[in-house]
N, C-alpha and C. Protein backbone atom coordinates (compact mmCIF):
# COMPACT_ATOMS: atom_id res chain seq x y z
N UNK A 1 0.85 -1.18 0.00
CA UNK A 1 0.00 0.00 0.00
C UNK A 1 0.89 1.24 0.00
N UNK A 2 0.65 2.24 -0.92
CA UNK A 2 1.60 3.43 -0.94
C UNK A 2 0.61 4.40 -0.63
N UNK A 3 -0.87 4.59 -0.19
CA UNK A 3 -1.65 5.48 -0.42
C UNK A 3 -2.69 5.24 0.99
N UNK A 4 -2.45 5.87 2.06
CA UNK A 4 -3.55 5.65 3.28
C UNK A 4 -3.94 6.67 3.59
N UNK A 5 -5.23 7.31 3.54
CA UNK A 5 -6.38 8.00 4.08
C UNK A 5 -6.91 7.95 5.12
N UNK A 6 -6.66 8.34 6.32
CA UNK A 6 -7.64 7.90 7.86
C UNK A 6 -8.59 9.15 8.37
N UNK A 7 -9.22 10.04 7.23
CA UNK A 7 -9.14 11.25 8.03
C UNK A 7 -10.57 11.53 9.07
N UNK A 8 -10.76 12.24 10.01
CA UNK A 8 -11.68 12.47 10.91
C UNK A 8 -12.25 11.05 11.52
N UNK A 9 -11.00 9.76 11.65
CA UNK A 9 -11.30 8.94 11.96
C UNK A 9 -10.94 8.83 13.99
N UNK A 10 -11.48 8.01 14.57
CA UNK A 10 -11.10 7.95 15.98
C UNK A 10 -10.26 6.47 16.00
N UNK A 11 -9.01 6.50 16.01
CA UNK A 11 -7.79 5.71 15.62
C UNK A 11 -7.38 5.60 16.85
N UNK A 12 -7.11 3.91 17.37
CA UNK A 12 -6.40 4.01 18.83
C UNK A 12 -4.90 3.37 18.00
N UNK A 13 -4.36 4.13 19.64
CA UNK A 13 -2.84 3.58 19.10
C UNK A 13 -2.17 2.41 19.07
N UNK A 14 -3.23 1.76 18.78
CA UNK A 14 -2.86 -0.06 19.10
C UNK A 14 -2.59 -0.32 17.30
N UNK A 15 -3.84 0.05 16.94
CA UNK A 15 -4.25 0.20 15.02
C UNK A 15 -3.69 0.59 14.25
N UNK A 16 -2.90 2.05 15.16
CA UNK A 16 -2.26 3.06 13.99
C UNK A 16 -0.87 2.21 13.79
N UNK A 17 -0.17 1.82 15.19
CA UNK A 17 1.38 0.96 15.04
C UNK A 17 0.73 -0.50 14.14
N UNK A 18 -0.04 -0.90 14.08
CA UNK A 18 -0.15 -2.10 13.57
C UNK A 18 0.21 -1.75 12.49
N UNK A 19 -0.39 -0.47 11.39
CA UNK A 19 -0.93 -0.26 10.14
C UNK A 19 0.41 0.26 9.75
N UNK A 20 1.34 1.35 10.70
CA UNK A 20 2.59 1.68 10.30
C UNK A 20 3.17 0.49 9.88
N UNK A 21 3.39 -0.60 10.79
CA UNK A 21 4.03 -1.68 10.93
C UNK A 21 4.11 -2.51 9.94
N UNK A 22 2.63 -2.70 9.34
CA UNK A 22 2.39 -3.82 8.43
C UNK A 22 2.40 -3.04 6.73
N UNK A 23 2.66 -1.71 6.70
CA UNK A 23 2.86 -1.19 5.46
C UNK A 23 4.24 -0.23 4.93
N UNK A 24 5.21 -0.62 4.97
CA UNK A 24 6.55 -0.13 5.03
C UNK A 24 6.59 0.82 4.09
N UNK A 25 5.77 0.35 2.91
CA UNK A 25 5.82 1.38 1.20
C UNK A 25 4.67 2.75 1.43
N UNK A 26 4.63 3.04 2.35
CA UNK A 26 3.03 3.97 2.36
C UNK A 26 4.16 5.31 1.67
N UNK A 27 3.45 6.32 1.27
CA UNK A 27 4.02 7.40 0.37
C UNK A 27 3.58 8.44 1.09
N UNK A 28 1.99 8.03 0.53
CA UNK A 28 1.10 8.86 1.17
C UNK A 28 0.46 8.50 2.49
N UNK A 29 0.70 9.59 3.72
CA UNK A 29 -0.21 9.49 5.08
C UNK A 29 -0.92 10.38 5.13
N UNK A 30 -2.20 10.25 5.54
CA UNK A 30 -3.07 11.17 5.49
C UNK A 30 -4.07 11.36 6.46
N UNK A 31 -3.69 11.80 7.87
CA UNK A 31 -4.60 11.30 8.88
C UNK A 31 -5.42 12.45 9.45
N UNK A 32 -5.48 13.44 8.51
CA UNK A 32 -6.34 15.00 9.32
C UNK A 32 -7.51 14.76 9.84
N UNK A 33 -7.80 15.58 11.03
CA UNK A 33 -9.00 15.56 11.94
C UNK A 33 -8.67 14.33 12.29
N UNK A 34 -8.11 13.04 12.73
CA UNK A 34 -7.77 12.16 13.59
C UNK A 34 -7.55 12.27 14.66
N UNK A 35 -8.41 11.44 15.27
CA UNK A 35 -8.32 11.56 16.92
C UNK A 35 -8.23 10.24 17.83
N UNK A 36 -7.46 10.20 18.93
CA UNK A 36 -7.77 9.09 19.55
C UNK A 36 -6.57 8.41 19.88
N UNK A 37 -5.24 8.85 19.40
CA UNK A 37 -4.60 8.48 18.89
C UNK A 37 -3.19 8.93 19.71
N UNK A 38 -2.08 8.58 20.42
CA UNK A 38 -1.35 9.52 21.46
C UNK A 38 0.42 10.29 20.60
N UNK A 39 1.13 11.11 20.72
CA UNK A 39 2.16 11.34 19.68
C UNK A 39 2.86 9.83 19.88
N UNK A 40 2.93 8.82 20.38
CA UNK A 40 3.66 7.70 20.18
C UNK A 40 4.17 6.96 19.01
N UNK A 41 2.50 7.02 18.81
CA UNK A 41 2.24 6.39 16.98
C UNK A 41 2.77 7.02 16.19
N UNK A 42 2.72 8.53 16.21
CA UNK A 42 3.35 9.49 15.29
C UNK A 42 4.81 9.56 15.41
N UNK A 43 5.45 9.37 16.07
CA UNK A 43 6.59 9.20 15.93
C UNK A 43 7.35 7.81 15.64
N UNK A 44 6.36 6.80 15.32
CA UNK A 44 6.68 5.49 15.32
C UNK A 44 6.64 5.31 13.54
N UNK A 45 6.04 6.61 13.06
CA UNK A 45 5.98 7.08 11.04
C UNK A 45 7.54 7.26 10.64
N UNK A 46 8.11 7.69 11.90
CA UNK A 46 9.44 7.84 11.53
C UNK A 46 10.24 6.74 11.42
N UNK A 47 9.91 5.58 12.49
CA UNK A 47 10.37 4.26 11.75
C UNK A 47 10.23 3.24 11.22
N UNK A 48 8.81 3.50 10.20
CA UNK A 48 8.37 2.58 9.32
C UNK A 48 7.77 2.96 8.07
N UNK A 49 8.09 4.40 8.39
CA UNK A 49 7.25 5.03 7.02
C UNK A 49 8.91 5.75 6.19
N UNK A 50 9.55 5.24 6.00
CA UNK A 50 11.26 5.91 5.69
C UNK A 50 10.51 6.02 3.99
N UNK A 51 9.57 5.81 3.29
CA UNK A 51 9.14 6.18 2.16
C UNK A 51 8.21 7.29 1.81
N UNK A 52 7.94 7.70 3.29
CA UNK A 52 7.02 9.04 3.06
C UNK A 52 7.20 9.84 1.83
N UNK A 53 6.67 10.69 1.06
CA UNK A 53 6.51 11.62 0.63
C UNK A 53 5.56 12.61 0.80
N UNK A 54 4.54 12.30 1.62
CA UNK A 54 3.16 13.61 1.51
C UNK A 54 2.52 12.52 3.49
N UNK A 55 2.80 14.22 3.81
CA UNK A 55 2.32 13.96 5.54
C UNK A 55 1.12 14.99 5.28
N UNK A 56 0.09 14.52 6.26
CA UNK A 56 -1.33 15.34 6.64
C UNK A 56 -1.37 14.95 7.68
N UNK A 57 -0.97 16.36 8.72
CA UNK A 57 -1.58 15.69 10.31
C UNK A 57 -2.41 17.20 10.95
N UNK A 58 -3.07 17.68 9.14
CA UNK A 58 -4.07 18.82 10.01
C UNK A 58 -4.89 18.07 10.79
N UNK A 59 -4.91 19.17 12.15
CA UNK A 59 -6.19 19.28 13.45
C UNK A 59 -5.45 18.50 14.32
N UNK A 60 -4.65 17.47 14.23
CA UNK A 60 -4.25 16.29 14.61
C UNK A 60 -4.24 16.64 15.98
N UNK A 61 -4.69 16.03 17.38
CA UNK A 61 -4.38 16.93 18.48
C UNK A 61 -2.72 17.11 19.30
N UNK A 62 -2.54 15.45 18.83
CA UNK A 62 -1.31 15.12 19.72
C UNK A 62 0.37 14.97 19.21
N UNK A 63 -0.37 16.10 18.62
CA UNK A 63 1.51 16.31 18.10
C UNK A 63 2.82 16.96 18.74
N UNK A 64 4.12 16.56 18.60
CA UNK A 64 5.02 17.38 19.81
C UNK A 64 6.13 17.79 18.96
N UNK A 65 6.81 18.59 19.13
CA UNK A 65 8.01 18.82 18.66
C UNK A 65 8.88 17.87 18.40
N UNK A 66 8.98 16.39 19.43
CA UNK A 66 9.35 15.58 19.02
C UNK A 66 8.87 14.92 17.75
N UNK A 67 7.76 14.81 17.59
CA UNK A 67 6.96 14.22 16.80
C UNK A 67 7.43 14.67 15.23
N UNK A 68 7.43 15.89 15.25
CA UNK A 68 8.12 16.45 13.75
C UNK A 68 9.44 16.09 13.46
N UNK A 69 10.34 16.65 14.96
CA UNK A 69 11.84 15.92 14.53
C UNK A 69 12.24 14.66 14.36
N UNK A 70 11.44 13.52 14.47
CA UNK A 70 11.82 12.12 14.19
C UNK A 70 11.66 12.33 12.72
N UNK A 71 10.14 12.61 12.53
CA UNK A 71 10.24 12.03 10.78
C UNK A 71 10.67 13.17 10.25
N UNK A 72 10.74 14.04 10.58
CA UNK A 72 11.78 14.77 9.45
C UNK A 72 12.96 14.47 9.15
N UNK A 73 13.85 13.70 10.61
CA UNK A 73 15.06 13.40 10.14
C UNK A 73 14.75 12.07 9.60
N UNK A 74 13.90 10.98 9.78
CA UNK A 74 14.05 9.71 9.18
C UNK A 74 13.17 10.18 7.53
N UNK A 75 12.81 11.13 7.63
CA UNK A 75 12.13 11.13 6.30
C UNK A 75 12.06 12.47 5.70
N UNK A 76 13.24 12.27 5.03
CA UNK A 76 13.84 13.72 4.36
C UNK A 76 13.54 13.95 3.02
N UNK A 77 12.78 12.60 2.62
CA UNK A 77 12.42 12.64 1.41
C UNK A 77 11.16 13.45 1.30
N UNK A 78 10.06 13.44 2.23
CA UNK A 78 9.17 14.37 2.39
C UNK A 78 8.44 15.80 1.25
N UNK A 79 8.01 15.59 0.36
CA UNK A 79 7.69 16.84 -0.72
C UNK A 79 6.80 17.37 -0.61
N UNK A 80 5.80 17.40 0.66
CA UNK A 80 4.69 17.73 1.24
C UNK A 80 3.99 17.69 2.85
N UNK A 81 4.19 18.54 3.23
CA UNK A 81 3.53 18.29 5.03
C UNK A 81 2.69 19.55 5.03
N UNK A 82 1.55 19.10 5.71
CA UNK A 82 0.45 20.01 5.75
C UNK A 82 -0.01 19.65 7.51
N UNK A 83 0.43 20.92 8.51
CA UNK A 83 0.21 21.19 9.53
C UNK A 83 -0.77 22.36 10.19
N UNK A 84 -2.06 22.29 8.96
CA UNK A 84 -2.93 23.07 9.86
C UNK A 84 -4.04 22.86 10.94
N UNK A 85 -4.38 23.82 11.60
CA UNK A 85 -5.55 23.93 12.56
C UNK A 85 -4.74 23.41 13.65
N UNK A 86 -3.68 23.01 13.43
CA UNK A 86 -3.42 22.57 15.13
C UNK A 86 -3.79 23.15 16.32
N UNK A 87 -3.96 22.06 17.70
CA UNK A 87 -4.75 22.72 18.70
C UNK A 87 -3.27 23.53 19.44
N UNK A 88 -4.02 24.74 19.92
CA UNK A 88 -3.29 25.12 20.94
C UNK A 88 -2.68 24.32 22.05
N UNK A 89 -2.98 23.68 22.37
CA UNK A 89 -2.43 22.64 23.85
C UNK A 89 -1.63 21.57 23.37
N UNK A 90 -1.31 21.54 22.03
CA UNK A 90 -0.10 20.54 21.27
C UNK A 90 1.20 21.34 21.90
N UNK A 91 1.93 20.50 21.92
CA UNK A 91 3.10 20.74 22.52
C UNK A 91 4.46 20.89 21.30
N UNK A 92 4.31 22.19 20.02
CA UNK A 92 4.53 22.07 19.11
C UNK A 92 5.10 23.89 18.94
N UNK A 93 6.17 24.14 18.92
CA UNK A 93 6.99 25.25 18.44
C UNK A 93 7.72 25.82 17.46
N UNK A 94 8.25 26.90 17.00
CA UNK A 94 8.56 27.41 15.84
C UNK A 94 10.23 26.31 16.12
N UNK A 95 10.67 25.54 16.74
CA UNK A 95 11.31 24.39 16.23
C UNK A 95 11.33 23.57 15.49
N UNK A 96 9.93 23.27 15.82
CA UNK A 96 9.77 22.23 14.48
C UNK A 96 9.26 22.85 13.29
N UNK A 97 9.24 23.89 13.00
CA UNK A 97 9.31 24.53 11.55
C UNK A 97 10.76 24.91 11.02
N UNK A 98 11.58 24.66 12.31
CA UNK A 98 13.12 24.83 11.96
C UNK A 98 13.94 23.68 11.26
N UNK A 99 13.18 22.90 12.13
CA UNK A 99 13.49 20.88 11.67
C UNK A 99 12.94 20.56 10.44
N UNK A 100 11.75 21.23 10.05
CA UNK A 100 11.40 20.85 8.62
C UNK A 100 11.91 21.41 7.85
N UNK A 101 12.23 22.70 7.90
CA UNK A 101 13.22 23.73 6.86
C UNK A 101 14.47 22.94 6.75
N UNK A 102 15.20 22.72 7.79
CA UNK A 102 16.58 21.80 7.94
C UNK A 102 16.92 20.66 7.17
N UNK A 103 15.52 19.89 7.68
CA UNK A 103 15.96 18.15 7.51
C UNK A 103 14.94 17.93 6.08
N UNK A 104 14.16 18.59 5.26
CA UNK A 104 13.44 18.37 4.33
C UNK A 104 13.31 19.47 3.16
N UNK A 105 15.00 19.28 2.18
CA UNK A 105 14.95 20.65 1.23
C UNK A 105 13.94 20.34 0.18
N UNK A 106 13.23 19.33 0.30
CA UNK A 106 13.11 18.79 -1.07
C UNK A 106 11.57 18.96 -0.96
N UNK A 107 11.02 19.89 0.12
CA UNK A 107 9.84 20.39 -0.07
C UNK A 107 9.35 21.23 -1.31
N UNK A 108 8.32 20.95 -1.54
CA UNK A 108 6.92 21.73 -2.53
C UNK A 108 6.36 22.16 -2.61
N UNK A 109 5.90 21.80 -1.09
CA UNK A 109 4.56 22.42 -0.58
C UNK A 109 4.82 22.25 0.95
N UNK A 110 4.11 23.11 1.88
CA UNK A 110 4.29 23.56 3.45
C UNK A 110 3.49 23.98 3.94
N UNK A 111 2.17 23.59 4.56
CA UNK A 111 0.76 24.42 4.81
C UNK A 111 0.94 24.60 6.50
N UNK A 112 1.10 25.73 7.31
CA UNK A 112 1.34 25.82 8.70
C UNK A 112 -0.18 27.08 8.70
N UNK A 113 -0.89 26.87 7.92
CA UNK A 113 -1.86 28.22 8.08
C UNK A 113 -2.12 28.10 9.66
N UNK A 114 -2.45 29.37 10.13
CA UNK A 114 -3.46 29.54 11.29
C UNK A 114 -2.28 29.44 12.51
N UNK A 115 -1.17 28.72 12.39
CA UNK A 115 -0.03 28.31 13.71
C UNK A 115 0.57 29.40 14.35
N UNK A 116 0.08 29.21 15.76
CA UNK A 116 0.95 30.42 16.36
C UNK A 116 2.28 30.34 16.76
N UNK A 117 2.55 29.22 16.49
CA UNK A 117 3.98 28.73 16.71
C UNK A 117 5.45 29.37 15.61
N UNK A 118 4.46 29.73 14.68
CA UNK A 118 5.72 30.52 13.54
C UNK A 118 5.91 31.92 13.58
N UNK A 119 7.18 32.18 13.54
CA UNK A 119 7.99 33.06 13.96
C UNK A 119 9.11 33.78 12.73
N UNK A 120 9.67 34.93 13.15
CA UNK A 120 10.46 35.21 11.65
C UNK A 120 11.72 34.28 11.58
N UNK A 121 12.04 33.80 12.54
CA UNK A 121 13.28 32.69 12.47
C UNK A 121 12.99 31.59 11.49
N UNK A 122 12.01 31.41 11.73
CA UNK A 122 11.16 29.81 11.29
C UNK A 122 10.87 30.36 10.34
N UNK A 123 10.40 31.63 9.41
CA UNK A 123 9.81 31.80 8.06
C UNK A 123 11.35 32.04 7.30
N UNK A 124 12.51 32.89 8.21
CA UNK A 124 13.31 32.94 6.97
C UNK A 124 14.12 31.58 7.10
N UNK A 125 13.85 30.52 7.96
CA UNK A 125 14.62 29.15 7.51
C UNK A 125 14.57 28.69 6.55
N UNK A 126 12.45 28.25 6.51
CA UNK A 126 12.10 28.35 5.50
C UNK A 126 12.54 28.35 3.96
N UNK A 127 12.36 29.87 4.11
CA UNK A 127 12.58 30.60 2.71
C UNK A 127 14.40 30.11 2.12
N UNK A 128 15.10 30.46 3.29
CA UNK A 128 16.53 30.28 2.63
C UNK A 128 16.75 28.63 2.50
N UNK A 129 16.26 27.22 3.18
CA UNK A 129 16.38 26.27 3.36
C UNK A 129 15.44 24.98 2.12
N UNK A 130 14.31 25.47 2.21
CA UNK A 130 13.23 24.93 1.04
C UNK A 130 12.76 25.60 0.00
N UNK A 131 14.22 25.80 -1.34
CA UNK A 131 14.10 26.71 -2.08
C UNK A 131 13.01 26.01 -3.37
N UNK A 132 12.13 25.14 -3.20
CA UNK A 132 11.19 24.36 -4.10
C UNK A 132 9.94 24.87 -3.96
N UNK A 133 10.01 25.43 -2.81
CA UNK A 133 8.84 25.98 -2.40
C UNK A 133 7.80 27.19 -3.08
């Protein structure tokens, strides 16, 4: 499977490691409005999804700074991450817009609409770091 869709689904984290686990080729992840689900799993994309190309973890609640820096560094291949609506009470900073600028030049596309977490550090990383953009 290179192509998984879960979105506005209520996903426990028993399901999500199974599904990382049992599909090594996924390309596409696509889990917006997903709930249910703890940053464990999400950082567990970083070691089974090393084929990523296109992340969706709008709304997602339980995302962390850690959570971005695993798969960005295990998955640098990355040509698409779309991080909107995130909740305020995610534990998620203009770091990890530093880690994606850093560890993923080979971006295309970058959706952070609405995040209060971005900062001018994090926009000119950005700009000077993901010149595809």
């Amino acid at each position: 499977m290179i192509y998984l869709k879960l979105a506005g689904l209520k996903i426990s984290d028993a399901l999500l490691k199974a599904i990382l686990r049992s599909c090594p080729d996924i390309n596409f992840l696509i889990l917006d409005r997903s709930y249910g689900f703890t940053n464990i799993p999400i950082i567990e994309i970083a070691k089974y999804c090393l084929k990523l190309l296109h992340l969706n973890l709008d709304a997602c609640k339980s995302l962390t700074d850690r959570c971005i820096s695993e798969i960005t560094r295990f998955c640098p291949n990355l040509k698409y991450i779309s991080l909107v609506s995130l909740y305020r009470d995610n534990n998620i900073s203009s770091k990890s817009v530093i880690e994606i600028a850093q560890s993923c030049p080979n971006l295309v596309y970058l959706n952070l609409n609405g995040q209060p977490f971005i900062n001018d550090e994090s926009i000119c990383m950005i700009v000077r770091s993901c010149v595809n953009l």
